[in-house]
PDB file of N, CA and C in Angstrom:
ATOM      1  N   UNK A   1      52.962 158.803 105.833  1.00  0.00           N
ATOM      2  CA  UNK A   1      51.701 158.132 106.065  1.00  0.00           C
ATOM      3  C   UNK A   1      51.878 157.239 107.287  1.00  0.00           C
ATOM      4  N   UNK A   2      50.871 157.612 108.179  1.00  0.00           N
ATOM      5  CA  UNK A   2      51.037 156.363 109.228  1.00  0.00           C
ATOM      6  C   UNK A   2      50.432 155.045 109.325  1.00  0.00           C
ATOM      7  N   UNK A   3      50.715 154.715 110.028  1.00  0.00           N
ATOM      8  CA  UNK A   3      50.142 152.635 109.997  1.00  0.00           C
ATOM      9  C   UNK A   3      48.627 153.025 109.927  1.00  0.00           C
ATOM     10  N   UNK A   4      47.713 154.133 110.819  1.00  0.00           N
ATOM     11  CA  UNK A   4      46.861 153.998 110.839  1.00  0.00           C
ATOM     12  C   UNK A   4      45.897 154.452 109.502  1.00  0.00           C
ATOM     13  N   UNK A   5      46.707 155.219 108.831  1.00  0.00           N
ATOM     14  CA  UNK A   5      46.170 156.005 107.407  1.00  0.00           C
ATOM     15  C   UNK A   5      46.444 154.800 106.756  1.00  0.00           C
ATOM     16  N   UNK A   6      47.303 154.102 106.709  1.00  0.00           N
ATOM     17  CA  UNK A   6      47.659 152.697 105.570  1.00  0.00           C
ATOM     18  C   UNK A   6      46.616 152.012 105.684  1.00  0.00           C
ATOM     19  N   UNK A   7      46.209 151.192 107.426  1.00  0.00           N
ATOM     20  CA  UNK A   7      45.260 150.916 107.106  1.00  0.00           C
ATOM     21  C   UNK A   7      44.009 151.035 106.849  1.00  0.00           C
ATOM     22  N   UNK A   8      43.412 152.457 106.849  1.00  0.00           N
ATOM     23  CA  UNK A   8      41.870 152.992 106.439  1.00  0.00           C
ATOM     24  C   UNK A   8      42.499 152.911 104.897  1.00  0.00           C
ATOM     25  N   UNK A   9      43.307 153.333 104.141  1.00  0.00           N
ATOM     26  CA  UNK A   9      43.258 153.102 102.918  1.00  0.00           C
ATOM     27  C   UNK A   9      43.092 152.329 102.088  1.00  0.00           C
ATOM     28  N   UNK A  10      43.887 150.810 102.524  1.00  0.00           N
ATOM     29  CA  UNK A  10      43.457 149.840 102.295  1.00  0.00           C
ATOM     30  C   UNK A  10      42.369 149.237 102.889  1.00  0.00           C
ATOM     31  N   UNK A  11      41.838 149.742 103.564  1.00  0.00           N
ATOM     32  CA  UNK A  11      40.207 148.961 103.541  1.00  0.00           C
ATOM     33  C   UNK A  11      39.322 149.623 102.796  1.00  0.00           C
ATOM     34  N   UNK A  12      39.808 150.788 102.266  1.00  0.00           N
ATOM     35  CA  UNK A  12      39.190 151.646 101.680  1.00  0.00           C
ATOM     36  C   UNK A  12      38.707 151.024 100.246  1.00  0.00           C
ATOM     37  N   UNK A  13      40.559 151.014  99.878  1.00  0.00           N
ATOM     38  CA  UNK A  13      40.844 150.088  98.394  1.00  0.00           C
ATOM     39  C   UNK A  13      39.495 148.767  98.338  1.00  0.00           C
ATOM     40  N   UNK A  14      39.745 147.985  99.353  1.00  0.00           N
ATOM     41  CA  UNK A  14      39.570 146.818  99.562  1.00  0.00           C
ATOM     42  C   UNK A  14      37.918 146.951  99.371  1.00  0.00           C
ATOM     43  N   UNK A  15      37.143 147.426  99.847  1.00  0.00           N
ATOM     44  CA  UNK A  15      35.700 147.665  99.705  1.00  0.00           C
ATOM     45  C   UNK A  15      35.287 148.055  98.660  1.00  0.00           C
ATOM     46  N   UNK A  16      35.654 149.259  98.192  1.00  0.00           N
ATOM     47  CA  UNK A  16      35.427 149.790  96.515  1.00  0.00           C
ATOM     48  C   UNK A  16      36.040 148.562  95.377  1.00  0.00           C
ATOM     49  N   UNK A  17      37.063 147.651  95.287  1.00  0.00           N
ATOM     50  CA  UNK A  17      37.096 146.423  94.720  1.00  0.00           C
ATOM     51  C   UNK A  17      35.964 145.400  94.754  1.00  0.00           C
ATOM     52  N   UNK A  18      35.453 145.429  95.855  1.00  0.00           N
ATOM     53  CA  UNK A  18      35.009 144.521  96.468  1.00  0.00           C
ATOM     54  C   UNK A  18      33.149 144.522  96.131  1.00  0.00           C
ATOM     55  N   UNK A  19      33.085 145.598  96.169  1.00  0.00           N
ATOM     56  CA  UNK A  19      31.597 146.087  95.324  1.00  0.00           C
ATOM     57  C   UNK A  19      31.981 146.177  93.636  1.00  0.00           C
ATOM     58  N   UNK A  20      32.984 145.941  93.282  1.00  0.00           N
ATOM     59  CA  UNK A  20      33.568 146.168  91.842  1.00  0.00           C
ATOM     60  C   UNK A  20      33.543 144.985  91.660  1.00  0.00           C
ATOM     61  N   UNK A  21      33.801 143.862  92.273  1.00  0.00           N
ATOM     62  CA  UNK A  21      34.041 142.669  91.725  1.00  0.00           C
ATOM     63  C   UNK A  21      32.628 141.963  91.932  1.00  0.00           C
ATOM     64  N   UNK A  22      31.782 141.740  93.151  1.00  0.00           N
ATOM     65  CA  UNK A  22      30.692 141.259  93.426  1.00  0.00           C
ATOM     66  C   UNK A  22      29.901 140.758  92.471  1.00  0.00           C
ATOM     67  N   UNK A  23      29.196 141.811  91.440  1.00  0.00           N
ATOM     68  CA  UNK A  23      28.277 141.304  90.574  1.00  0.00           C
ATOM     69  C   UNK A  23      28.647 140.577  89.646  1.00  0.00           C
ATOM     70  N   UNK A  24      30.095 140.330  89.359  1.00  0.00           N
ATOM     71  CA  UNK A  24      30.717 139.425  88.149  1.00  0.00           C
ATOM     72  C   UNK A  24      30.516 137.801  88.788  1.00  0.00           C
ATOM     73  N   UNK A  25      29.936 137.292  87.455  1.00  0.00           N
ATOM     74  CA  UNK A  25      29.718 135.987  87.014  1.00  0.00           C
ATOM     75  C   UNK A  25      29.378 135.148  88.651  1.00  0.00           C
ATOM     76  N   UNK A  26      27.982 135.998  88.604  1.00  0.00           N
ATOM     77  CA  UNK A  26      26.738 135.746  89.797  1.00  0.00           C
ATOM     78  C   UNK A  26      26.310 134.001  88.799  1.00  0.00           C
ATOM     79  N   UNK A  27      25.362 133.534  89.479  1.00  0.00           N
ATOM     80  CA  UNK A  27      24.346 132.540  88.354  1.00  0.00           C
ATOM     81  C   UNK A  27      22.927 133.392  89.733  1.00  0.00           C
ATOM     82  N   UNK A  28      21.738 133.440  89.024  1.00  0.00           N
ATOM     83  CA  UNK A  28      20.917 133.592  89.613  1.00  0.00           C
ATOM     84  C   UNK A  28      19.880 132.047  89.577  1.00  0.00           C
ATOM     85  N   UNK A  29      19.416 131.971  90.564  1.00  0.00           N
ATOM     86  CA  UNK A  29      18.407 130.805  90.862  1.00  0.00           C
ATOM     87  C   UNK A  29      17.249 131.383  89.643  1.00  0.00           C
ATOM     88  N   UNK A  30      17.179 131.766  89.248  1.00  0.00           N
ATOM     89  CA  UNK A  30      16.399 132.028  87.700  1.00  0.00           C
ATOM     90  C   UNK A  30      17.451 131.354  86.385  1.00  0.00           C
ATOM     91  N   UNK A  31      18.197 131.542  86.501  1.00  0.00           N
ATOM     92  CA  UNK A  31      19.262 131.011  85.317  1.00  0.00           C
ATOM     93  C   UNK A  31      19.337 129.417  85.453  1.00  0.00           C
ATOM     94  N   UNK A  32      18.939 129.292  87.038  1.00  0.00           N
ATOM     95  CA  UNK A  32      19.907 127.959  87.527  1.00  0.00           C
ATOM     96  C   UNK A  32      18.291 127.144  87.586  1.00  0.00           C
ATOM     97  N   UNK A  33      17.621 127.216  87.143  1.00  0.00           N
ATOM     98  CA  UNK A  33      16.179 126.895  86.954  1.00  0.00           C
ATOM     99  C   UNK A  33      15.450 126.363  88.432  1.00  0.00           C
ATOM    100  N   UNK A  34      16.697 126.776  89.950  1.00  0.00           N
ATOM    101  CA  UNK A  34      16.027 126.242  91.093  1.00  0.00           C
ATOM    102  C   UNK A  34      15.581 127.619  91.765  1.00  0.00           C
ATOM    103  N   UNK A  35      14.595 127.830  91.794  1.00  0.00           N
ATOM    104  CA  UNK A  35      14.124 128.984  92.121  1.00  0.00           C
ATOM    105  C   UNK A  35      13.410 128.535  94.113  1.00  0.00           C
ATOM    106  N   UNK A  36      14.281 128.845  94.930  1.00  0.00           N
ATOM    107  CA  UNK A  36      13.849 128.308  96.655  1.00  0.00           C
ATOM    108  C   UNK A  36      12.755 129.231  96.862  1.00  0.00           C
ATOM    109  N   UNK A  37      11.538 128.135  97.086  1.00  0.00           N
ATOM    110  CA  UNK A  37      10.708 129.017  97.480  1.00  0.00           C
ATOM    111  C   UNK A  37      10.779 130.235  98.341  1.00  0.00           C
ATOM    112  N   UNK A  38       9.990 131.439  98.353  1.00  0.00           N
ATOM    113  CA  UNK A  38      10.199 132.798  99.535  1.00  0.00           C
ATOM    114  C   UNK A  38      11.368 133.392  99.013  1.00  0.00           C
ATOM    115  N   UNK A  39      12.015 132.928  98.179  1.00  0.00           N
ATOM    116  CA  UNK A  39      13.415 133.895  97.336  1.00  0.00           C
ATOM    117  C   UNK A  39      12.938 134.487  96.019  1.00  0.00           C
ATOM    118  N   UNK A  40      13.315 135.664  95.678  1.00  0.00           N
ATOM    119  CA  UNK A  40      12.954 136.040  94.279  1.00  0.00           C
ATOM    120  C   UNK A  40      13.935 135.194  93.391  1.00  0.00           C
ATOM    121  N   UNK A  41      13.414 134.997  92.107  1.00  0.00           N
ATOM    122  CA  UNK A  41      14.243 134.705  90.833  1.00  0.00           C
ATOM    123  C   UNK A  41      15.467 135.234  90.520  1.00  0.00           C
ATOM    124  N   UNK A  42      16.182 136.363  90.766  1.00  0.00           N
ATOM    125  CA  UNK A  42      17.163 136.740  90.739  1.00  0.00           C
ATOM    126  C   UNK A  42      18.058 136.590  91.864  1.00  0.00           C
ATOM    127  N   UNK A  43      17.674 136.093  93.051  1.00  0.00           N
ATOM    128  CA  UNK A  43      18.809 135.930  94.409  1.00  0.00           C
ATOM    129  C   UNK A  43      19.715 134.889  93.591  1.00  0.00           C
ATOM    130  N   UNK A  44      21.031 135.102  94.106  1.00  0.00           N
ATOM    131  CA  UNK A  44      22.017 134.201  93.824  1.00  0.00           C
ATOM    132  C   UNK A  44      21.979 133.159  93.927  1.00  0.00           C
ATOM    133  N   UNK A  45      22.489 131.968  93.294  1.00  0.00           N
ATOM    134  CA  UNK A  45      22.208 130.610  93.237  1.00  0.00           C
ATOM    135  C   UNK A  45      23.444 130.551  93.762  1.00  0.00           C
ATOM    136  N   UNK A  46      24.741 130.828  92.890  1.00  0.00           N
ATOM    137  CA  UNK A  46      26.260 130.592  93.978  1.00  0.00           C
ATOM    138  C   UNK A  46      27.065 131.815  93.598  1.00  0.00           C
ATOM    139  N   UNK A  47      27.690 132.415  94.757  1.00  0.00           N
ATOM    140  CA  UNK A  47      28.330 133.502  94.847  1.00  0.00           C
ATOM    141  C   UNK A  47      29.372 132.977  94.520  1.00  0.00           C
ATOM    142  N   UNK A  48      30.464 132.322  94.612  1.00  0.00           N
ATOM    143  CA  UNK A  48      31.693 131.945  95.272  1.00  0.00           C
ATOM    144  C   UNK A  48      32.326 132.903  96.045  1.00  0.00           C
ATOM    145  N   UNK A  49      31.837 133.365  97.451  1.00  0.00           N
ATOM    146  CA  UNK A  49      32.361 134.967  97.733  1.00  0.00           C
ATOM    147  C   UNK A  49      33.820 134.364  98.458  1.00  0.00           C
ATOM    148  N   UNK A  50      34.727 133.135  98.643  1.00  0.00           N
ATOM    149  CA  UNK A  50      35.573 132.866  99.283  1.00  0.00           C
ATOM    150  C   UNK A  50      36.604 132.887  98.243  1.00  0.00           C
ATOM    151  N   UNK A  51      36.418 132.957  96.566  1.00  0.00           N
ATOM    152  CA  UNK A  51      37.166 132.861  96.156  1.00  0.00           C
ATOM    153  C   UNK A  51      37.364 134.369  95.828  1.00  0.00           C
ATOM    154  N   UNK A  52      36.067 135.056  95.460  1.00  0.00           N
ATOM    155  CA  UNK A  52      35.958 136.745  95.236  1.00  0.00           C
ATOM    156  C   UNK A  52      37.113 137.224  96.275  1.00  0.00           C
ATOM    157  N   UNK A  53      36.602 137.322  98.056  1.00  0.00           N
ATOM    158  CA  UNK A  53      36.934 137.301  98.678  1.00  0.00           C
ATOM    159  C   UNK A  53      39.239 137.447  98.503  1.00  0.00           C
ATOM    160  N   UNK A  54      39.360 136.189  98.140  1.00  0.00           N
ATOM    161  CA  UNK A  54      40.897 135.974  97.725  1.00  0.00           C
ATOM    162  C   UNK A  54      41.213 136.967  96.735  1.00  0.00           C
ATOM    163  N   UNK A  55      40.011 137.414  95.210  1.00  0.00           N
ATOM    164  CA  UNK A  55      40.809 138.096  94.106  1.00  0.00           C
ATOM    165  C   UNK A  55      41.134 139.303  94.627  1.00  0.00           C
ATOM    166  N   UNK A  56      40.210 139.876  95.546  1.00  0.00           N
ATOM    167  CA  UNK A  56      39.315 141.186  95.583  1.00  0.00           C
ATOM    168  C   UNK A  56      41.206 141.645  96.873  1.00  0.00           C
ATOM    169  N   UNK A  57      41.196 140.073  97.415  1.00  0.00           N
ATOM    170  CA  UNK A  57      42.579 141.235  98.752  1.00  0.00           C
ATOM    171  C   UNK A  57      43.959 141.342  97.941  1.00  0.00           C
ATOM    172  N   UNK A  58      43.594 140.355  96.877  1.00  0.00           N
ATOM    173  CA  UNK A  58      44.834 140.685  95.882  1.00  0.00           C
ATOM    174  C   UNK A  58      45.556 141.496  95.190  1.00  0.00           C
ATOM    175  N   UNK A  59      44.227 142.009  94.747  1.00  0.00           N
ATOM    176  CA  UNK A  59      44.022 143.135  93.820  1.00  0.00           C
ATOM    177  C   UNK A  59      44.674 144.547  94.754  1.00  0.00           C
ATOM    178  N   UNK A  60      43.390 144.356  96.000  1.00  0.00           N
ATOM    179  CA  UNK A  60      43.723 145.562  96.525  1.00  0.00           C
ATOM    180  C   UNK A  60      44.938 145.898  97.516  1.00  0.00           C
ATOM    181  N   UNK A  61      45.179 144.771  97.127  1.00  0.00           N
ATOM    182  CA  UNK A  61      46.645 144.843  98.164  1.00  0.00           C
ATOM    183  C   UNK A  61      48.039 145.673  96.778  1.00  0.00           C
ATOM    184  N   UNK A  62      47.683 144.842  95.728  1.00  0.00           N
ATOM    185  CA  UNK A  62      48.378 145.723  94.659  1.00  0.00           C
ATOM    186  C   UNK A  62      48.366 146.834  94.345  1.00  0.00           C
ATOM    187  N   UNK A  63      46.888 147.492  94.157  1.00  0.00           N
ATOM    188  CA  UNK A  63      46.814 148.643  94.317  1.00  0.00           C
ATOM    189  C   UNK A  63      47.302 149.489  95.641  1.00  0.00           C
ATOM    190  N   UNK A  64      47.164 149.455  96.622  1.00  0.00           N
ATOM    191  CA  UNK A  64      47.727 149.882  97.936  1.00  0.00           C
ATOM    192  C   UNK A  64      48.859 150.023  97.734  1.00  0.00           C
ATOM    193  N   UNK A  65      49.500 148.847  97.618  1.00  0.00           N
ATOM    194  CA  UNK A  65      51.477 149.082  97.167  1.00  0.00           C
ATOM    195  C   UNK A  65      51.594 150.422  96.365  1.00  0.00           C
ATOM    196  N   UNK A  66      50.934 150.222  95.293  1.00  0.00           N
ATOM    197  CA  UNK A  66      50.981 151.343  93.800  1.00  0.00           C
ATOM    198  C   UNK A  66      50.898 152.589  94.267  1.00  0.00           C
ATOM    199  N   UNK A  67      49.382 153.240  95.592  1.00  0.00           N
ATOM    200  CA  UNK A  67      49.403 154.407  95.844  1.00  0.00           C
ATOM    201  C   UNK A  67      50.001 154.631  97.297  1.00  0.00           C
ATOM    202  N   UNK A  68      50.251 153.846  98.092  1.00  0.00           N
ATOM    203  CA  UNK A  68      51.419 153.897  98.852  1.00  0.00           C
ATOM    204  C   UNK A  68      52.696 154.369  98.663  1.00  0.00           C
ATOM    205  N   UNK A  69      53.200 153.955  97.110  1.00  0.00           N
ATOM    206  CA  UNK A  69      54.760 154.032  96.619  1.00  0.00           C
ATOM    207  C   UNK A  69      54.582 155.496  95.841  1.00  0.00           C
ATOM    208  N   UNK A  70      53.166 155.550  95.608  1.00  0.00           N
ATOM    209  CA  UNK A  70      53.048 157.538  95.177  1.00  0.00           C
ATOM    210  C   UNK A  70      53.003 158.125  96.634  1.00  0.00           C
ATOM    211  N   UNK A  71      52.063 158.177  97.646  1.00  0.00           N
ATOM    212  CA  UNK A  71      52.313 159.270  98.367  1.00  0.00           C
ATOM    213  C   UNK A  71      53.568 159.221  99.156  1.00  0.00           C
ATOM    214  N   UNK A  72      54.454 158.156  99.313  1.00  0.00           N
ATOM    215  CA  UNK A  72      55.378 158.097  99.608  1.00  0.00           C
ATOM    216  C   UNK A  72      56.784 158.907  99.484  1.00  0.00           C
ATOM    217  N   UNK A  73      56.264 158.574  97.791  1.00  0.00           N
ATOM    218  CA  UNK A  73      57.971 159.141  97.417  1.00  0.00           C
ATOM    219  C   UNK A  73      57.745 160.473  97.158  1.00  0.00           C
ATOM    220  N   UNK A  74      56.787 160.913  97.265  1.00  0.00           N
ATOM    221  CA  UNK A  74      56.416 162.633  96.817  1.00  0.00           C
ATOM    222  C   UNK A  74      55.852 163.078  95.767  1.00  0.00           C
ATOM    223  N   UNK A  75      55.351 162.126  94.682  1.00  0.00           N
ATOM    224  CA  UNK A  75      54.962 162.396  93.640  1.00  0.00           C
ATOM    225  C   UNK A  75      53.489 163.358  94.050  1.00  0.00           C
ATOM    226  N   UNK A  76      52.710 163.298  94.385  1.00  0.00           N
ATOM    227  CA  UNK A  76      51.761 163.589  94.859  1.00  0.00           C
ATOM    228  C   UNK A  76      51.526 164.096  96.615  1.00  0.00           C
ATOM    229  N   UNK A  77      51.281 164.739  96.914  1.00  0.00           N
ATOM    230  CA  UNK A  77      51.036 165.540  97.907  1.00  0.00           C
ATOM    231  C   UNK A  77      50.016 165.733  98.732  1.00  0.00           C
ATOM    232  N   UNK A  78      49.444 166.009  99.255  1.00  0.00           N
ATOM    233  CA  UNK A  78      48.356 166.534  99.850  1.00  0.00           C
ATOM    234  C   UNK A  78      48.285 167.935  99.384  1.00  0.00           C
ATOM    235  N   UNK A  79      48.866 168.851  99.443  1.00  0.00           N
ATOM    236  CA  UNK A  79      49.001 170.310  98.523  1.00  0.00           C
ATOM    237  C   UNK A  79      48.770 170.497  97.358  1.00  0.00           C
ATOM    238  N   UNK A  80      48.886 169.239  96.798  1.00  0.00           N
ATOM    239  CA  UNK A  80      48.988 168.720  95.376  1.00  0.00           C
ATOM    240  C   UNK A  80      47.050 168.643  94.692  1.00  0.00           C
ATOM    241  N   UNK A  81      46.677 168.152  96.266  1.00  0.00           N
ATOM    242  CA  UNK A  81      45.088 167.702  96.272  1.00  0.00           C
ATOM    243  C   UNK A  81      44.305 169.041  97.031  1.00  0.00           C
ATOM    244  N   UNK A  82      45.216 169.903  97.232  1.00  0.00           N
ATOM    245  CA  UNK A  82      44.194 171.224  97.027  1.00  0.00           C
ATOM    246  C   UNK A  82      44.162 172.073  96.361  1.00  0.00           C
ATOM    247  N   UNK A  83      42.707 171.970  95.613  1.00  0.00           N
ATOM    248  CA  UNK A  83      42.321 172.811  95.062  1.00  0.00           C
ATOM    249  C   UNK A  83      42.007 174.382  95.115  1.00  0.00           C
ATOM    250  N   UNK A  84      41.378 174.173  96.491  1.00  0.00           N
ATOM    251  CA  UNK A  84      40.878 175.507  96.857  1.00  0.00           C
ATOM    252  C   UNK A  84      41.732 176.444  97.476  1.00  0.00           C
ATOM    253  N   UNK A  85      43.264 175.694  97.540  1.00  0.00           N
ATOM    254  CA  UNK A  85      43.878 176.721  97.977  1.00  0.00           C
ATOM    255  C   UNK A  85      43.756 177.009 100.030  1.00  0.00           C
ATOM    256  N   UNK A  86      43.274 176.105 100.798  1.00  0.00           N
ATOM    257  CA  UNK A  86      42.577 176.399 101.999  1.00  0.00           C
ATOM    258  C   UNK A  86      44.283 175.820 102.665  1.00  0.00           C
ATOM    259  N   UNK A  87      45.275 175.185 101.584  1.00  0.00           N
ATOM    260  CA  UNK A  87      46.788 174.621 102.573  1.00  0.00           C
ATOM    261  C   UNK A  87      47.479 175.642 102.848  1.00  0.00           C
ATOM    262  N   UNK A  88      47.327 176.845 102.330  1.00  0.00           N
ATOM    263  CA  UNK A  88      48.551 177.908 101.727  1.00  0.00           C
ATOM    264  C   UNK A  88      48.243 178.894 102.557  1.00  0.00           C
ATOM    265  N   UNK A  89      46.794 179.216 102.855  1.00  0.00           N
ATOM    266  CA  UNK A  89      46.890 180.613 104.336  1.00  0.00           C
ATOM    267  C   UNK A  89      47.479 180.341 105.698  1.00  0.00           C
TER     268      UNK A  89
END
């Protein structure tokens, strides 16, 4: 794998976490009874996206290690990930 595949992967990781983590423990300006005018009732009252932000490169930095240390050592292949048979002619 090269530096440049490492890093599309992990941004890869990093985004799909990152929409995974987002909607957890939102408060909406409906919950939070301050509803700003010209905003709907459900816009966020507080994201904390700086701390999301921190879980979300954590995470995916762990995961990265995990499938890094598979395509690495050979467990898995690219040959491995075809199906159709299109590696082998």
């Amino acid at each position: 794998m090269g530096i440049t595949s490492a890093i599309v992967l992990l941004a890869v990781i990093w985004f799909m976490v990152l929409f995974i983590v987002l909607p957890f423990r939102v408060t909406t300006q409906g919950e939070a009874g301050e509803v700003v005018p010209g905003t709907p009732s459900s816009a966020p009252d507080v994201t904390n996206l700086k701390a999301k932000f921190k879980l979300v490169s954590v995470i995916a930095i762990v995961l990265w290690c995990v499938i890094y240390g598979i395509v690495m050592s050979g467990v898995i292949s690219v040959t491995d990930l075809d199906f159709f048979d299109q590696m082998r002619r």
